[in-house]
N, C-alpha and C. Protein backbone atom coordinates (compact mmCIF):
# COMPACT_ATOMS: atom_id res chain seq x y z
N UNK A 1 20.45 -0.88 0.92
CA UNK A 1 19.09 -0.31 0.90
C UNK A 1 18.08 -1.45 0.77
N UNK A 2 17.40 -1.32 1.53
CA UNK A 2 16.20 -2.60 1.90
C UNK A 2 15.18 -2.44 0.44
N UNK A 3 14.90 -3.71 -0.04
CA UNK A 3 14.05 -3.53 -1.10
C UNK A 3 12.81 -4.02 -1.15
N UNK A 4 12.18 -3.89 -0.04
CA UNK A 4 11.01 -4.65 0.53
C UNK A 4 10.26 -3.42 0.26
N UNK A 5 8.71 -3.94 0.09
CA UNK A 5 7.61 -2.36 -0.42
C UNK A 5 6.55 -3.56 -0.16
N UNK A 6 5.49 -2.62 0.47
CA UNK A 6 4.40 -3.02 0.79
C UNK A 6 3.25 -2.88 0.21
N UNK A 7 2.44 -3.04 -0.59
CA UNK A 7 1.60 -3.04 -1.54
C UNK A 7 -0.04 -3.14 -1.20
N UNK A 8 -0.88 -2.26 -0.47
CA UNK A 8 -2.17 -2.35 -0.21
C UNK A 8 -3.04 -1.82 -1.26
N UNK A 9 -3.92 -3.12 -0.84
CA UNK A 9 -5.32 -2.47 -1.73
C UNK A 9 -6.45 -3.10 -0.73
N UNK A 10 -7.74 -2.61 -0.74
CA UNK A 10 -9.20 -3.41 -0.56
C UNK A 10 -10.22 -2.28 -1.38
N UNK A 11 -11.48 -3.00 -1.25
CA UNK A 11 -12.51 -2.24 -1.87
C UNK A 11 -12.59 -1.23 -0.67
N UNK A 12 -13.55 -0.28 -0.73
CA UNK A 12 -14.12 1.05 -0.14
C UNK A 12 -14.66 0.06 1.05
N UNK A 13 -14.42 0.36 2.08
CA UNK A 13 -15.19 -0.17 3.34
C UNK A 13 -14.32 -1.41 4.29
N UNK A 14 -13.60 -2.01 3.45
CA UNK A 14 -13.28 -3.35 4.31
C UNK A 14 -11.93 -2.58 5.28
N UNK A 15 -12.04 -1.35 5.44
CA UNK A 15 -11.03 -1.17 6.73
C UNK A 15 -9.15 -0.87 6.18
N UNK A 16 -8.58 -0.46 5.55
CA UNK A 16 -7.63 -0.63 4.49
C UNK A 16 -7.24 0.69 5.36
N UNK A 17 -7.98 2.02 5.60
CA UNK A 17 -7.30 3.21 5.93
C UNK A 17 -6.60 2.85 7.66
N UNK A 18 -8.00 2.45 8.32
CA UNK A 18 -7.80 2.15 10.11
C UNK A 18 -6.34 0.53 10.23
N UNK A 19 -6.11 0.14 9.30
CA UNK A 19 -5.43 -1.22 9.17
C UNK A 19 -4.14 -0.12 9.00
N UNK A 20 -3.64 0.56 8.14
CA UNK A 20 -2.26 0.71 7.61
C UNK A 20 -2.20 1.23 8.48
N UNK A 21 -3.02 2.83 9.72
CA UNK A 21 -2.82 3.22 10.84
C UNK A 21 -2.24 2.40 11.59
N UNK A 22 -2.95 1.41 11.85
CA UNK A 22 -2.72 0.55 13.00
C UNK A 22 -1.00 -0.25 12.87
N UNK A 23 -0.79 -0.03 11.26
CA UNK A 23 0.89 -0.62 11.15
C UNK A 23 1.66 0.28 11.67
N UNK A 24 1.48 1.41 10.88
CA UNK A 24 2.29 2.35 11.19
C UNK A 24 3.03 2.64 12.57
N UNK A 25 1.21 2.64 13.22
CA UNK A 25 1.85 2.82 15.04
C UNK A 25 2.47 1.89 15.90
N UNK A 26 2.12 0.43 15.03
CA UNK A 26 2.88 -0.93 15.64
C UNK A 26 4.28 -1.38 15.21
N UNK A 27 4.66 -0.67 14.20
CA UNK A 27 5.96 -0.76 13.72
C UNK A 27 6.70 0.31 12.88
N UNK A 28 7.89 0.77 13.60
CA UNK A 28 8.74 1.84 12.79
C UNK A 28 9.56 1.18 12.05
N UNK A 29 9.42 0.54 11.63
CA UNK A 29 10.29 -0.29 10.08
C UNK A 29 9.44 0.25 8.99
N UNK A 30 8.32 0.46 9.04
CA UNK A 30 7.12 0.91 7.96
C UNK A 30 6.76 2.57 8.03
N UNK A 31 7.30 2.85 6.81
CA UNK A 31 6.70 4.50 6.73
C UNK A 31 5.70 4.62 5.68
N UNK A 32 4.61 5.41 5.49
CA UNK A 32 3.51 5.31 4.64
C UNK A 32 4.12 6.10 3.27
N UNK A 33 3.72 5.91 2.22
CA UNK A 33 3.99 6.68 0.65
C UNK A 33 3.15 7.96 0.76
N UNK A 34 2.83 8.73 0.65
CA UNK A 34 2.26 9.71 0.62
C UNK A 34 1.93 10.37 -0.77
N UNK A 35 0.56 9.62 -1.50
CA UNK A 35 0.10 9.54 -2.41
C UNK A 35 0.12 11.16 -2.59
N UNK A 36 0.14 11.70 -4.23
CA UNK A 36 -0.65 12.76 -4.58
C UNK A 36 -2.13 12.59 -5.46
N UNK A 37 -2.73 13.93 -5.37
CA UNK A 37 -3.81 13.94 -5.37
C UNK A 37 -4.28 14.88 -5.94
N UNK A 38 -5.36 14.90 -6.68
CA UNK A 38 -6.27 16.07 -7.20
C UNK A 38 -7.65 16.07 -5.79
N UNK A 39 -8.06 15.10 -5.65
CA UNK A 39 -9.07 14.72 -4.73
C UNK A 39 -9.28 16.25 -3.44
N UNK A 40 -9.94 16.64 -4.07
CA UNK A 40 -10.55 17.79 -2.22
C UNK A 40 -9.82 16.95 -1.05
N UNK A 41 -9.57 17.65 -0.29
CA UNK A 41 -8.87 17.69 1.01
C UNK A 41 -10.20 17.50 1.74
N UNK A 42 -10.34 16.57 3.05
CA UNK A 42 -11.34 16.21 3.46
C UNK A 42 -11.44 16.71 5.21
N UNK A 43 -11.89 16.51 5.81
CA UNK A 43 -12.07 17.56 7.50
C UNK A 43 -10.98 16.40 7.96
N UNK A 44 -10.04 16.95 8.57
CA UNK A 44 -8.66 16.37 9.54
C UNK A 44 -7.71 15.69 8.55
N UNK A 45 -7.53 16.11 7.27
CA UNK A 45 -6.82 15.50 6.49
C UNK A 45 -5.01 16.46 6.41
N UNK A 46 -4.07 16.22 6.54
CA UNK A 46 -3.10 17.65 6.59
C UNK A 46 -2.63 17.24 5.22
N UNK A 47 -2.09 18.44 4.48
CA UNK A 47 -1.39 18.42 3.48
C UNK A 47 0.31 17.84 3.86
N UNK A 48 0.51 16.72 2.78
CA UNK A 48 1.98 16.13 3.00
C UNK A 48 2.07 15.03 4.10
N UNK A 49 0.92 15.03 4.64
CA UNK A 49 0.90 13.88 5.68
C UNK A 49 -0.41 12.58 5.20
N UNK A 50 -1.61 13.22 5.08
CA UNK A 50 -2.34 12.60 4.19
C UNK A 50 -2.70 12.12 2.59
N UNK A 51 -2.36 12.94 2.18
CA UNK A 51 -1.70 13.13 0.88
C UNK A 51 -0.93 14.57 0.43
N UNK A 52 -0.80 14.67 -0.54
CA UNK A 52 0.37 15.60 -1.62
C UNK A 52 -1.09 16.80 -2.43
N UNK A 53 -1.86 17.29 -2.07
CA UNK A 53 -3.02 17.58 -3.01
C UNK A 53 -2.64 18.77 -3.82
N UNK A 54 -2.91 18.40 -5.00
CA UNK A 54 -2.50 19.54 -5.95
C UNK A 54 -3.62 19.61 -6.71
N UNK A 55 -3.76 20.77 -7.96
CA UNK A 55 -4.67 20.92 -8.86
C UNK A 55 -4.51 19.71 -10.22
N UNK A 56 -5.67 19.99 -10.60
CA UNK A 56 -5.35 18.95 -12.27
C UNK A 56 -4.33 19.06 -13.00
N UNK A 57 -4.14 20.55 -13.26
CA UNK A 57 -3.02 21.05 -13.88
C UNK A 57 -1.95 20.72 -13.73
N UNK A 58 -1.37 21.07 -12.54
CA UNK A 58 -0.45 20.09 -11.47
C UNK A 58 -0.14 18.96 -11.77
N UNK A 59 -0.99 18.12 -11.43
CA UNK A 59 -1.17 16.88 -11.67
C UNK A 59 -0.65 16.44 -13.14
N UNK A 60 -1.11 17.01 -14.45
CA UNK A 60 -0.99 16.93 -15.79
C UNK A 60 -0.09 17.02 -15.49
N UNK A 61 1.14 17.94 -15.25
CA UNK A 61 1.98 18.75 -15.64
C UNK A 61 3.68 17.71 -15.09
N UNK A 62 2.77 17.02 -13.86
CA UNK A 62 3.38 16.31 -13.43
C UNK A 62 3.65 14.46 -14.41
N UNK A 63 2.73 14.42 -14.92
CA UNK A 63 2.42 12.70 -15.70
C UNK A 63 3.43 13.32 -16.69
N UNK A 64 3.45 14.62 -17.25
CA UNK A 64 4.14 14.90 -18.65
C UNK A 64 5.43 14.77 -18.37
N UNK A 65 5.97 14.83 -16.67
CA UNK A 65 7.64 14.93 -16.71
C UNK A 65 8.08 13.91 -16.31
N UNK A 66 6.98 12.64 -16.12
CA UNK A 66 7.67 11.24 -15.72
C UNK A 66 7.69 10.81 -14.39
N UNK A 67 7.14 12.20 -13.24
CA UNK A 67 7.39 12.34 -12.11
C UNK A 67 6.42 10.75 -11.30
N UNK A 68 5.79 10.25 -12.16
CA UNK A 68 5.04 9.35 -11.30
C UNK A 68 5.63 7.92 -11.49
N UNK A 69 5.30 7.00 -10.63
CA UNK A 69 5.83 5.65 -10.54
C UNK A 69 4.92 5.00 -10.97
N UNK A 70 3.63 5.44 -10.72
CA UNK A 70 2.28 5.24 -11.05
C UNK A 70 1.03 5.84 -10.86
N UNK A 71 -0.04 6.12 -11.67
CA UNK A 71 -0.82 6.82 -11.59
C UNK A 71 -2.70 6.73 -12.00
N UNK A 72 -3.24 7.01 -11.38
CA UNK A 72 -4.80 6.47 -12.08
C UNK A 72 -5.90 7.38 -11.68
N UNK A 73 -6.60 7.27 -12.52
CA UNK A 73 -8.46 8.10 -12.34
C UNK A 73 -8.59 6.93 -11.13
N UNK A 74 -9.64 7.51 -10.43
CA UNK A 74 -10.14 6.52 -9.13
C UNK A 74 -11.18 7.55 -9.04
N UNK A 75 -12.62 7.25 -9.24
CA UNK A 75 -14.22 8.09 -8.43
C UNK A 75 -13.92 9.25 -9.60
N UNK A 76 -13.26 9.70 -10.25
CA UNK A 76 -13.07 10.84 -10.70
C UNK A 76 -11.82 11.82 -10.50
N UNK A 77 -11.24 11.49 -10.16
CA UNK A 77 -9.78 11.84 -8.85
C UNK A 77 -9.10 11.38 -9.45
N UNK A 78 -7.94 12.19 -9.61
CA UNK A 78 -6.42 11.38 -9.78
C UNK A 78 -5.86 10.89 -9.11
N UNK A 79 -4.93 10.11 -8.76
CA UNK A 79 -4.37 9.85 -7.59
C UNK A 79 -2.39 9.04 -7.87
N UNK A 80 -1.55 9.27 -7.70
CA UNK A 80 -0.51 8.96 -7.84
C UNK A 80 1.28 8.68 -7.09
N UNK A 81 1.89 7.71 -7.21
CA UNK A 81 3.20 7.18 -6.67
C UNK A 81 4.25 7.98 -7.12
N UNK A 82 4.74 9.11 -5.97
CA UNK A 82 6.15 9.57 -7.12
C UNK A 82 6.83 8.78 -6.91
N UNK A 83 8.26 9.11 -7.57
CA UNK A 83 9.02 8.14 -7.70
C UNK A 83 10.28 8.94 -6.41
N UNK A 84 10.17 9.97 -6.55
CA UNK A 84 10.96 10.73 -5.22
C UNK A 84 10.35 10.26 -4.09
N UNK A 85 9.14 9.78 -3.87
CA UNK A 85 8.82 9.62 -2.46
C UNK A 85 9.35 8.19 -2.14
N UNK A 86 9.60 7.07 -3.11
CA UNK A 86 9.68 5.83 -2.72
C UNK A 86 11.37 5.80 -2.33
N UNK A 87 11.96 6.98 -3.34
CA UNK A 87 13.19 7.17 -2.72
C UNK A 87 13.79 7.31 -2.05
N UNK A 88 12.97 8.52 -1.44
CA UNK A 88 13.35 9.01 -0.05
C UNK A 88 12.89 7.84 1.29
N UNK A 89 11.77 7.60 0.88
CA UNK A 89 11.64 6.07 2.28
C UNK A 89 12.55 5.01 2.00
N UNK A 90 12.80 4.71 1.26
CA UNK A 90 13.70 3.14 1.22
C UNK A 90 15.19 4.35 1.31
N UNK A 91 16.08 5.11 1.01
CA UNK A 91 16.70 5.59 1.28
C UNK A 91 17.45 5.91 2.83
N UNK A 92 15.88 6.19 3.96
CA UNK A 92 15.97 6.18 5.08
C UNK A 92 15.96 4.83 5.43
N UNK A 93 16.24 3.53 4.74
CA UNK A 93 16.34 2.23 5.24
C UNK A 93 15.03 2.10 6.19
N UNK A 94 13.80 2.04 5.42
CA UNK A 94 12.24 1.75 5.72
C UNK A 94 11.55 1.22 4.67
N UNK A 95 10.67 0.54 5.26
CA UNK A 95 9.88 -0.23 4.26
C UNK A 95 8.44 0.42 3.79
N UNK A 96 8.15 0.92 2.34
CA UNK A 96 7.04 1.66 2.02
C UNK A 96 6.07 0.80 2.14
N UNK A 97 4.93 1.59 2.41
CA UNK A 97 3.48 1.27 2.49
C UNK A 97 3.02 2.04 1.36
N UNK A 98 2.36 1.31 0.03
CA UNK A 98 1.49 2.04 -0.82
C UNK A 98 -0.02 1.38 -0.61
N UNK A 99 -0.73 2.75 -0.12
CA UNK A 99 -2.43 2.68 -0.36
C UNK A 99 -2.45 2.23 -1.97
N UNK A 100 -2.79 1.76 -2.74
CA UNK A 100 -3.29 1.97 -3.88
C UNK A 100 -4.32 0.96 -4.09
N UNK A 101 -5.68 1.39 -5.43
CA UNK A 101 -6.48 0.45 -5.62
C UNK A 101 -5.73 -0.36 -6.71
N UNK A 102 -6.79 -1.39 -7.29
CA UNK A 102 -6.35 -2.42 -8.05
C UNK A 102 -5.39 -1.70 -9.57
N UNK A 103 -5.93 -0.76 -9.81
CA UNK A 103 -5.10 -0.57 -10.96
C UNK A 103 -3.47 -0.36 -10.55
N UNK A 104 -3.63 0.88 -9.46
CA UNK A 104 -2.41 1.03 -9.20
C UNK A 104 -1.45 -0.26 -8.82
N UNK A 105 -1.98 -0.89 -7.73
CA UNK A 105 -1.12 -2.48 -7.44
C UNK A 105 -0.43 -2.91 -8.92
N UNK A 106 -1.46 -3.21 -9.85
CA UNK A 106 -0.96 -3.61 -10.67
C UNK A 106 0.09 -3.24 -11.53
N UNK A 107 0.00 -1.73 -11.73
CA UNK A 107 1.29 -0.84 -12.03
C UNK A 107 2.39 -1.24 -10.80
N UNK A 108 2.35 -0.75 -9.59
CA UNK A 108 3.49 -0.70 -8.93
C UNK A 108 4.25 -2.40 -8.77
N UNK A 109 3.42 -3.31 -9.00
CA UNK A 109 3.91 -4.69 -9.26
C UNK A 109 4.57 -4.73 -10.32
N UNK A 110 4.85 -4.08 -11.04
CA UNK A 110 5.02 -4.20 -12.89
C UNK A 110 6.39 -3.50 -12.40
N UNK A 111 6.74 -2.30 -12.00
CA UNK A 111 7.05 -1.20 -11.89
C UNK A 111 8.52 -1.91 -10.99
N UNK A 112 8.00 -2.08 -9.22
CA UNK A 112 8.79 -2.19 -8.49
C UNK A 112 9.27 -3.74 -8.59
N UNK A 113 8.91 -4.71 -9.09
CA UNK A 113 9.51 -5.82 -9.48
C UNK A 113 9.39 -6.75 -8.17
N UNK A 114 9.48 -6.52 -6.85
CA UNK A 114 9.47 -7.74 -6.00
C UNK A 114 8.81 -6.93 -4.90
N UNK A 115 7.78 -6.34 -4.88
CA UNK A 115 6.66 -5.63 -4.12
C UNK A 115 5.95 -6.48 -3.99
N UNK A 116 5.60 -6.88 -2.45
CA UNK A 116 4.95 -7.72 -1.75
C UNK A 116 3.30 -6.94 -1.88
N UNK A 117 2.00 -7.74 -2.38
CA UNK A 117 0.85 -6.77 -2.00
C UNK A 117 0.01 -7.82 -1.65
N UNK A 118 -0.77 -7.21 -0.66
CA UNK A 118 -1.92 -7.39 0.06
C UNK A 118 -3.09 -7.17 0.04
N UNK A 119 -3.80 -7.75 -0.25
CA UNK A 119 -5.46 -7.49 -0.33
C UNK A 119 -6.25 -7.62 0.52
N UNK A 120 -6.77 -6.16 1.39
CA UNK A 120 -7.61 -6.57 2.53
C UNK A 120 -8.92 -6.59 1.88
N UNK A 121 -9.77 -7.54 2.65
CA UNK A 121 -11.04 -7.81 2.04
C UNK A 121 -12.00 -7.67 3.75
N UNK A 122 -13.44 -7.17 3.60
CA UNK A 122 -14.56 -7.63 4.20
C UNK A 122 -14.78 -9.00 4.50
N UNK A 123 -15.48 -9.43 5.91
CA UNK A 123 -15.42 -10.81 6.00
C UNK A 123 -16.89 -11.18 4.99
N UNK A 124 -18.20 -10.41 4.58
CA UNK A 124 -18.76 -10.53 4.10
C UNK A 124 -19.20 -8.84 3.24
N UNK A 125 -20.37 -9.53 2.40
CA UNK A 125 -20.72 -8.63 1.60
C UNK A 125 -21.79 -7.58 2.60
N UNK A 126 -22.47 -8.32 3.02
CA UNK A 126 -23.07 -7.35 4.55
C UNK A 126 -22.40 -6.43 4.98
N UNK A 127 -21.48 -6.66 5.81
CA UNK A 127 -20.49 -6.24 6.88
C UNK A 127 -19.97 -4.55 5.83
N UNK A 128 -19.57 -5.12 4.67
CA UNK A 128 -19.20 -4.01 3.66
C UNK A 128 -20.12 -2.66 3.58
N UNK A 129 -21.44 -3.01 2.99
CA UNK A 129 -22.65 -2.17 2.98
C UNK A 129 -22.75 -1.66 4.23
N UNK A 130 -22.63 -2.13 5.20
CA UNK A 130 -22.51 -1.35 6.81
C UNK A 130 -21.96 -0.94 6.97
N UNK A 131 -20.32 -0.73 7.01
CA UNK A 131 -19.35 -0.10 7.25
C UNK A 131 -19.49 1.03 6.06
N UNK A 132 -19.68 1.33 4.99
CA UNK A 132 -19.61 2.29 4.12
C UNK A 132 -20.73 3.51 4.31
N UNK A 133 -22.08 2.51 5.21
CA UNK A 133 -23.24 3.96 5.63
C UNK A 133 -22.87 3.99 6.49
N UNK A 134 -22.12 3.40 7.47
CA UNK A 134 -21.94 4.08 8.84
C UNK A 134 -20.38 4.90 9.15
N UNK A 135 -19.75 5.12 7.75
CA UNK A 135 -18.75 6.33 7.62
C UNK A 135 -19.95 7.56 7.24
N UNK A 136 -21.15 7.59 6.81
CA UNK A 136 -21.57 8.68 6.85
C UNK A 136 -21.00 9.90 5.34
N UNK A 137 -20.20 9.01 4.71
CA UNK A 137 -19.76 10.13 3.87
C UNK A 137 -19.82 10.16 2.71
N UNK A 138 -20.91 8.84 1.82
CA UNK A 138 -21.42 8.98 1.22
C UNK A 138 -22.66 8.82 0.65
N UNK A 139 -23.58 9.40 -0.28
CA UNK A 139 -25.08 9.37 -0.66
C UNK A 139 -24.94 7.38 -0.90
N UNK A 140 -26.43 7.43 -0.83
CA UNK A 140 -26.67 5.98 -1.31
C UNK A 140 -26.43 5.32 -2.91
N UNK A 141 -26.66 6.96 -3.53
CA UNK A 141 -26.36 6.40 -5.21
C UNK A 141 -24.54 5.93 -5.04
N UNK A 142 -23.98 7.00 -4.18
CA UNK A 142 -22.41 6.70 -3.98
C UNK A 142 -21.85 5.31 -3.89
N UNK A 143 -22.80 5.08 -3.06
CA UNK A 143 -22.74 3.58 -2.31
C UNK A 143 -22.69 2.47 -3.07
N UNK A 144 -23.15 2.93 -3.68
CA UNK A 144 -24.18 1.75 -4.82
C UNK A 144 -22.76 1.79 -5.88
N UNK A 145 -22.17 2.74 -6.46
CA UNK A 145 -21.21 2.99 -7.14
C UNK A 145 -19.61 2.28 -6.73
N UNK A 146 -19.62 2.47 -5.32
CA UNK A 146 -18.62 1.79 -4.58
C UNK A 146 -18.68 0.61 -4.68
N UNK A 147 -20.28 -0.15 -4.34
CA UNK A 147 -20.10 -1.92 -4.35
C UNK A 147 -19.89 -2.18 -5.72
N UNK A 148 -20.27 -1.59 -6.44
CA UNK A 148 -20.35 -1.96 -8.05
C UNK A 148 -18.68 -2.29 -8.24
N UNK A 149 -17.74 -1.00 -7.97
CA UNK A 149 -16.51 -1.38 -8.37
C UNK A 149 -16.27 -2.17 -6.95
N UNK A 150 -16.26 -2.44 -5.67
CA UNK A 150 -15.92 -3.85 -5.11
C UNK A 150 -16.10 -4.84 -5.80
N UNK A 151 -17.14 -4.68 -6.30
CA UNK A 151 -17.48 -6.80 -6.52
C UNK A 151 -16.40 -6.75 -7.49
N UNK A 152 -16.17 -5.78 -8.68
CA UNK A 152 -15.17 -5.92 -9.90
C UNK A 152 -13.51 -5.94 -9.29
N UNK A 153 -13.56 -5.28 -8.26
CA UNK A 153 -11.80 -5.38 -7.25
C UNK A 153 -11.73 -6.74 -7.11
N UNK A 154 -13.06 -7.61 -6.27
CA UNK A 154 -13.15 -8.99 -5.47
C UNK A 154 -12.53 -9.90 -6.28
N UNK A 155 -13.06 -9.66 -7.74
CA UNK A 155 -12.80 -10.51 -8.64
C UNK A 155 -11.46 -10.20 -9.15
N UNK A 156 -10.31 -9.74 -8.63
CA UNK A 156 -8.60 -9.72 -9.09
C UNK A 156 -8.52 -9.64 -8.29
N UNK A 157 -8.29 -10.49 -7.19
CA UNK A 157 -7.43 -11.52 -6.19
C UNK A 157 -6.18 -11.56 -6.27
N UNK A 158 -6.66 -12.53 -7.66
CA UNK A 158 -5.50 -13.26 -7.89
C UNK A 158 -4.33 -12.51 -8.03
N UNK A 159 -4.32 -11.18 -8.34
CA UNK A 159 -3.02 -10.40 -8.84
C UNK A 159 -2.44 -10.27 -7.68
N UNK A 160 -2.74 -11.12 -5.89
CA UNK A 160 -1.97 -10.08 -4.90
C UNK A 160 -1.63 -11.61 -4.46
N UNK A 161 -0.25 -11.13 -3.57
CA UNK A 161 0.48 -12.34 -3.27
C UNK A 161 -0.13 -12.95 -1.65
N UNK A 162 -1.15 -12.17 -0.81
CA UNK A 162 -1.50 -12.27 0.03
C UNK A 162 -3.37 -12.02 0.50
N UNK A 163 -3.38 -12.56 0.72
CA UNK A 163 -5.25 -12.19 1.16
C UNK A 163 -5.43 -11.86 3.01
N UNK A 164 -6.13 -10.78 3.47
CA UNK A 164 -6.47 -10.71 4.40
C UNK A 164 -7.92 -10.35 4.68
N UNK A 165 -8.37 -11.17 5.66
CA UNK A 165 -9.71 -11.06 5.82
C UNK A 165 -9.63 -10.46 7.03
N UNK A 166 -10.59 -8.77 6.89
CA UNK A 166 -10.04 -8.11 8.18
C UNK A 166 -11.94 -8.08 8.72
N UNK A 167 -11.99 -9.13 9.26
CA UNK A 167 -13.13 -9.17 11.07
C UNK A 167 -12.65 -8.39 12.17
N UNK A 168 -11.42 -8.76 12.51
CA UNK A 168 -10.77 -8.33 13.57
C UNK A 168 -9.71 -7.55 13.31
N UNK A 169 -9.36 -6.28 13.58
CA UNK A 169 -8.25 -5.03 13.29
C UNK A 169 -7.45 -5.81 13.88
N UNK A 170 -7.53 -6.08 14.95
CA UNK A 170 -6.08 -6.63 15.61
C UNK A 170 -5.60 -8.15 14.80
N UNK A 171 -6.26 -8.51 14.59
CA UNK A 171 -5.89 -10.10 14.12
C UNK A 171 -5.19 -9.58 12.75
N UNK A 172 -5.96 -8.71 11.99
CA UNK A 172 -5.37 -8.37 10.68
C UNK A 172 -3.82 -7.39 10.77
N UNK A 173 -4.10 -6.93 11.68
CA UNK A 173 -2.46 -6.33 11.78
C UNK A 173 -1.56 -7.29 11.98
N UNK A 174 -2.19 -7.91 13.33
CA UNK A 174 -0.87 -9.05 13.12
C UNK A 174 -0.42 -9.76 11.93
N UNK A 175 -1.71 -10.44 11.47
CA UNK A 175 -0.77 -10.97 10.07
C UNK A 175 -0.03 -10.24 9.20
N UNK A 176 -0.74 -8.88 8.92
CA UNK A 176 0.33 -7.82 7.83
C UNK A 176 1.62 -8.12 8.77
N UNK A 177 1.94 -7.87 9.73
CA UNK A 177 3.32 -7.97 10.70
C UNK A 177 4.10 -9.47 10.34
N UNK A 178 3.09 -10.21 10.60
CA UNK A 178 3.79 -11.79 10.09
C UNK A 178 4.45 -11.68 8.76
N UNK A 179 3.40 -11.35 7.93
CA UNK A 179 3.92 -11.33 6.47
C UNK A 179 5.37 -10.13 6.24
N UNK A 180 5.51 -9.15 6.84
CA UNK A 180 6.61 -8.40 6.61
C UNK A 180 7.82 -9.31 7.36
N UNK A 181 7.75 -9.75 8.49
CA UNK A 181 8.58 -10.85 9.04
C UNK A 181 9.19 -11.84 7.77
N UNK A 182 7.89 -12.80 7.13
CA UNK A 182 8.18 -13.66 6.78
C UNK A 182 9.06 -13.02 5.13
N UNK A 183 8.54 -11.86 4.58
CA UNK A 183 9.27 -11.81 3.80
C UNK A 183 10.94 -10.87 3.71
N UNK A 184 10.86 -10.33 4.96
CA UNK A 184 12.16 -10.19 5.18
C UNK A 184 13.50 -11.36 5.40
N UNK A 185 13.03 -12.58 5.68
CA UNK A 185 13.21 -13.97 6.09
C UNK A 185 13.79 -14.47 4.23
N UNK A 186 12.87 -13.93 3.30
CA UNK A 186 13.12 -14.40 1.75
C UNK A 186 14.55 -14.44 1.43
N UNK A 187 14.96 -15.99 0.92
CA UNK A 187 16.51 -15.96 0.42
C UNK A 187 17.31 -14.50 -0.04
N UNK A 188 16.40 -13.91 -1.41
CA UNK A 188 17.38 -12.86 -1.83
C UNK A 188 17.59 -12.05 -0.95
N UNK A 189 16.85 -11.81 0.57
CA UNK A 189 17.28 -10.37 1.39
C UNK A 189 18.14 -11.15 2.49
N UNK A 190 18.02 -12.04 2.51
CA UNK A 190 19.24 -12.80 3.65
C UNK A 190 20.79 -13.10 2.87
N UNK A 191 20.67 -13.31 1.69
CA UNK A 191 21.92 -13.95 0.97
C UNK A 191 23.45 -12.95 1.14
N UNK A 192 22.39 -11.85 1.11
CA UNK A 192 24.21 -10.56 0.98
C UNK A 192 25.15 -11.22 2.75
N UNK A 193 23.85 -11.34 3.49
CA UNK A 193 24.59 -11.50 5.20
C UNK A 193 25.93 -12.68 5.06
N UNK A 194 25.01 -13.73 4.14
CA UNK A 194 25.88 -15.23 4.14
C UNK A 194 26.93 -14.44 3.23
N UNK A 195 26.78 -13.92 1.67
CA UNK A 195 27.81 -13.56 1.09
C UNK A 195 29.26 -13.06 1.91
N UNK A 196 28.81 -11.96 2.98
CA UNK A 196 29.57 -11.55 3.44
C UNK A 196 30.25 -12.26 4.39
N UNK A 197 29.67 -13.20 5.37
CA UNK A 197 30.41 -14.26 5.98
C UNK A 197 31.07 -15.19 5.22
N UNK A 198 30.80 -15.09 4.26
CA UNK A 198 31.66 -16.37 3.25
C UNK A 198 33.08 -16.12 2.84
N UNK A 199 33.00 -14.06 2.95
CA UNK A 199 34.02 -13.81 1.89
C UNK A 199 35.14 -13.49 3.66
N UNK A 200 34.28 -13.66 4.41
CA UNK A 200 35.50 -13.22 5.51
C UNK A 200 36.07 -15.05 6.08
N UNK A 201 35.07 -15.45 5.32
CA UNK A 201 35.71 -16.94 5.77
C UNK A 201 37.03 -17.63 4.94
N UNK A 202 38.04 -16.92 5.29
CA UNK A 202 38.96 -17.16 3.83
C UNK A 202 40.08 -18.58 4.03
N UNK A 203 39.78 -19.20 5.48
CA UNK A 203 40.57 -19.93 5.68
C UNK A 203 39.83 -20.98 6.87
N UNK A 204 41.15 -22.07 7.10
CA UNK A 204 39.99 -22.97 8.60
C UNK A 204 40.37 -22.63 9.85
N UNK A 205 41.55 -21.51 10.34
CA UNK A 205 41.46 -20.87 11.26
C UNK A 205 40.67 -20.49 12.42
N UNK A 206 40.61 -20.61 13.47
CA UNK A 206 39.58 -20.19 14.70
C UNK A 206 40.18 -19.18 14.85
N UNK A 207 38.48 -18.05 14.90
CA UNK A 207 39.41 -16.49 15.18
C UNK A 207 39.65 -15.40 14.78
């Protein structure tokens, strides 16, 4: 069972939802986590495909039985990692994609132990403020609320093993693609292959 997990975060705007799309459809090695949610269901969103949406209660009822891998308030919203879903994808021999913001990363780093994460970022602070009024979907006080917690995301970097600066969708996919390359390439996921050629190497025989 492959133990590779993919770990996203960016602030509100720098492109994080249209980026993991764009993996998904460029590579079937990667299946998405399928967060749950208290969060309203939004126009073209499906239940179980976009997220898991349940009530608070739900939700409670769920933190009390352990069911989460990780879990956090975000805007007011719950939002959370079961631990059945990461099962079932690495199970099907695929590599998870978790959306999560900074808190969560930091749980599922704690949590999953050698989870690769990524931080997509805006090429500027401009570019950000534009892309967030021209989704149209939130008030300006909203807005204002969003950069507030960006600049505080910008500033924990450091917690991710990768930085992407997404200008270009295509340029930024490719690198997420490089980086799943390069860390499939990592000693501990190559070593079992050599183990196993070693143990069939039992003599100096050709053959």
């Amino acid at each position: 069972m492959n133990d590779l997990s993919l770990v996203i975060s960016a602030p509100s705007g720098a492109g994080k939802t249209t980026l993991i799309a764009e993996l998904l459809a460029a590579d079937e090695r990667l299946e998405f986590s399928v967060s749950t949610t208290t969060r309203p269901k939004r126009e073209g969103e499906a239940q179980g495909a976009s997220y898991n949406f349940v009530g608070l209660e739900e939700f409670q009822k769920m933190i009390r039985e352990n069911a989460f891998l990780e879990w956090a308030e975000v805007h007011g919203n719950y939002y959370g990692t079961t631990k059945k879903e990461i099962d079932r994808i690495q199970r099907a021999g695929r590599i998870p994609i978790f959306d999560v913001d900074v808190q969560g990363a930091r749980s599922l780093k704690r949590r999953l132990g050698k989870a690769t994460s990524i931080f997509i970022v805006p090429p500027s602070r401009g570019i950000l403020v534009s892309r967030l009024r021209n989704r149209k979907t939130d008030s300006e006080s909203q807005i204002r609320i969003r950069l507030k917690k960006a600049r505080w995301e910008l500033t924990q970097f450091q917690l991710y093993d990768y930085i992407i600066i997404n200008d270009d969708i295509d340029v930024a996919v490719d690198q997420v693609k490089s980086i799943v390359t390069a860390e499939l390439c990592r000693q501990h996921r190559a070593s079992r292959v050599i183990s196993d050629m070693l143990e069939d190497w039992s003599d100096n025989s050709i053959g």
